[in-house]
Protein backbone atom coordinates (compact mmCIF):
# COMPACT_ATOMS: atom_id res chain seq x y z
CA UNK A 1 86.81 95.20 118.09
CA UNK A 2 89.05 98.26 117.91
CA UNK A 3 90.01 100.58 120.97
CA UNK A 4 87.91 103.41 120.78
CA UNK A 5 89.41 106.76 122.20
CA UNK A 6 87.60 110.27 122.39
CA UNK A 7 89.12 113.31 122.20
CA UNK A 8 86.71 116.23 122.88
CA UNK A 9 87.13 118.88 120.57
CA UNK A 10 83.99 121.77 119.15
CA UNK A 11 82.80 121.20 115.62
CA UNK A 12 85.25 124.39 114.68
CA UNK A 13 88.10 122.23 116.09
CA UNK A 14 87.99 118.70 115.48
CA UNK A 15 90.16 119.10 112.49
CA UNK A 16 92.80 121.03 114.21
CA UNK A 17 92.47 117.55 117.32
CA UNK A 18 92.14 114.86 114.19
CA UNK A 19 95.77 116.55 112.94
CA UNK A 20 97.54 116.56 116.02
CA UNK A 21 95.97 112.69 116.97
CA UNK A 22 97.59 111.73 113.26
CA UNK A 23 100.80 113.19 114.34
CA UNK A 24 100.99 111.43 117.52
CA UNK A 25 100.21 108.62 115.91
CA UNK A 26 103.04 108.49 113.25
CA UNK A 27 105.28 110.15 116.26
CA UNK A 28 105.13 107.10 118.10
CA UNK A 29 106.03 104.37 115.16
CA UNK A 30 102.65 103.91 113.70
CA UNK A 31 102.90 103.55 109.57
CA UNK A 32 101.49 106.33 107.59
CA UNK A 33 99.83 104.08 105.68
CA UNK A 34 97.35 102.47 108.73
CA UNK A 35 95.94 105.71 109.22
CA UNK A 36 92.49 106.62 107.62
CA UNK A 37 90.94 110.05 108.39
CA UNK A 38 87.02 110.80 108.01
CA UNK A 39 85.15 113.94 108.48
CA UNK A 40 81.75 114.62 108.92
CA UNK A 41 81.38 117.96 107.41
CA UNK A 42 83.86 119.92 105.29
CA UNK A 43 86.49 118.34 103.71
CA UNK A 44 90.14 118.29 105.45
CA UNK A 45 91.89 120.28 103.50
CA UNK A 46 94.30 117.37 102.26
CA UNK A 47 91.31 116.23 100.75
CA UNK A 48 89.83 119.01 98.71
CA UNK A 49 93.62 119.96 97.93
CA UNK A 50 94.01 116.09 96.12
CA UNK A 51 90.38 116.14 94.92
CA UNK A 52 91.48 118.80 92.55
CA UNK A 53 93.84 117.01 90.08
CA UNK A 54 90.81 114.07 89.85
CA UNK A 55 88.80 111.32 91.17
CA UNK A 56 90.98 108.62 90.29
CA UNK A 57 94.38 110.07 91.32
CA UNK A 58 92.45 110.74 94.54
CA UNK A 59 91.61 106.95 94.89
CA UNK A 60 94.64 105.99 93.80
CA UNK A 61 96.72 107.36 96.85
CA UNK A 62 93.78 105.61 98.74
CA UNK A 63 94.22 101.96 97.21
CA UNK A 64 98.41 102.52 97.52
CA UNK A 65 98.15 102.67 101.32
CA UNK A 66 101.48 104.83 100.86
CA UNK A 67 100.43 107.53 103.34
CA UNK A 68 97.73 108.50 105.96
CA UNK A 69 94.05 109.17 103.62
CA UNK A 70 91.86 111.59 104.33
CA UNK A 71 87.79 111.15 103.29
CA UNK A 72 84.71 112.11 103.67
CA UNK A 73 83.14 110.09 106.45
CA UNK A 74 80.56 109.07 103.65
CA UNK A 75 82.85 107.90 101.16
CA UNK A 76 81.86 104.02 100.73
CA UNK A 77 85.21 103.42 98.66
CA UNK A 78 87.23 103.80 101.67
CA UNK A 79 88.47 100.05 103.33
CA UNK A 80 89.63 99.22 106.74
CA UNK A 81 93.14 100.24 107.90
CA UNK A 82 94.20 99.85 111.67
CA UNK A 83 93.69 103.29 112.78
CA UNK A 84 90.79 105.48 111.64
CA UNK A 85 90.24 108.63 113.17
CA UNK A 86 87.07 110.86 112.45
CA UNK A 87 86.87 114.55 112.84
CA UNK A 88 83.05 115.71 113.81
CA UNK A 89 83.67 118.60 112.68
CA UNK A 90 81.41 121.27 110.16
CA UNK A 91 78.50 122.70 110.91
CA UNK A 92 77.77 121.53 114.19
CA UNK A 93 79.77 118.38 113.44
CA UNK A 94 77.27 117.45 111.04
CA UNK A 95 73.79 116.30 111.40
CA UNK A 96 72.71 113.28 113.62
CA UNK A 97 71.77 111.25 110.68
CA UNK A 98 75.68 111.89 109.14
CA UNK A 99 77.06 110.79 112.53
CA UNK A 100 74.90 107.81 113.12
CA UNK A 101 75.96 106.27 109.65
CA UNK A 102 79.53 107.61 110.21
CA UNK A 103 80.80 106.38 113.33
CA UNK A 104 79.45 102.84 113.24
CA UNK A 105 81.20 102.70 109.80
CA UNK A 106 83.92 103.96 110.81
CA UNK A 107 83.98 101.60 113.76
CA UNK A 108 84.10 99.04 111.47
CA UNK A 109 86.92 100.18 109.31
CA UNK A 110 89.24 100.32 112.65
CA UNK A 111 90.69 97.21 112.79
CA UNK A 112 92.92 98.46 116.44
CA UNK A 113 92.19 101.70 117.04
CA UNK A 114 89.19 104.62 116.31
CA UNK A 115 89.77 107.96 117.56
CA UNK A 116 86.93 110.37 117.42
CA UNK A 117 87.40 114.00 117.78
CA UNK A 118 84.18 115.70 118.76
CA UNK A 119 81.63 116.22 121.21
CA UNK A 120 81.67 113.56 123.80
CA UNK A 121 77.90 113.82 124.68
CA UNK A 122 76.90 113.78 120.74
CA UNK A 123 79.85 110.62 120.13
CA UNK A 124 78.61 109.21 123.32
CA UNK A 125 74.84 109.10 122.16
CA UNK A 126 75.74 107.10 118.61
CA UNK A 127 78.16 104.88 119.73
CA UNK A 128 77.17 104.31 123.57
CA UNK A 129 77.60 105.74 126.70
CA UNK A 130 80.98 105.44 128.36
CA UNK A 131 83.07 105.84 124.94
């Protein structure tokens, strides 16, 4: 069962506290590749920027575990890596119905560590109080 740590952050700025988690993250020794980034509204920006040139070149960068991978917190195709961090971020941070699929799957995918970035009250009610 993966650590789970909660960074409070609004909707409008979970991307902006997902970012600066990853960056701690590789700051303090932790491999690029073990680090697996969902959202639960708009796209990061990494990902609609690699999205562009295809489908399977996106995937590919996914199944090469080269670097950190940024999804869509629905995205099925994504696999477990160490660290997963979700943004709950759009509008609102995304329905209730996005975040109660999301964050138990993402759960799952952590193998040590999921950070959420969001709001604690609306993280706390899908994955239990206390998070």
């Amino acid at each position: 069962m993966p650590q789970i740590q909660l960074i409070p952050a609004p909707a409008d700025g979970a991307l902006d506290a997902a970012d600066e988690a990853v960056d701690v993250l590789l700051d303090s020794g932790r491999a690029p590749g073990d680090v697996l980034v969902l959202t639960t509204g708009e796209q990061h920006p990494w990902a609609a920027h690699e999205l562009s040139f295809g489908e399977a070149a996106y995937w590919a960068q996914h199944d090469a575990r080269d670097d950190v991978f940024y999804a869509d917190a629905a995205a099925e195709r994504t696999v477990a890596r160490p660290v997963v961090v979700v943004a709950v971020n759009g509008e609102g941070g995304g329905s209730d119905e996005v975040l109660t699929r999301a964050l138990p799957s993402a759960k799952a995918r952590a193998s040590a560590l999921l950070i959420v970035c969001g709001d604690p009250q609306r993280v706390n009610a899908v994955l239990g109080a206390g998070v």
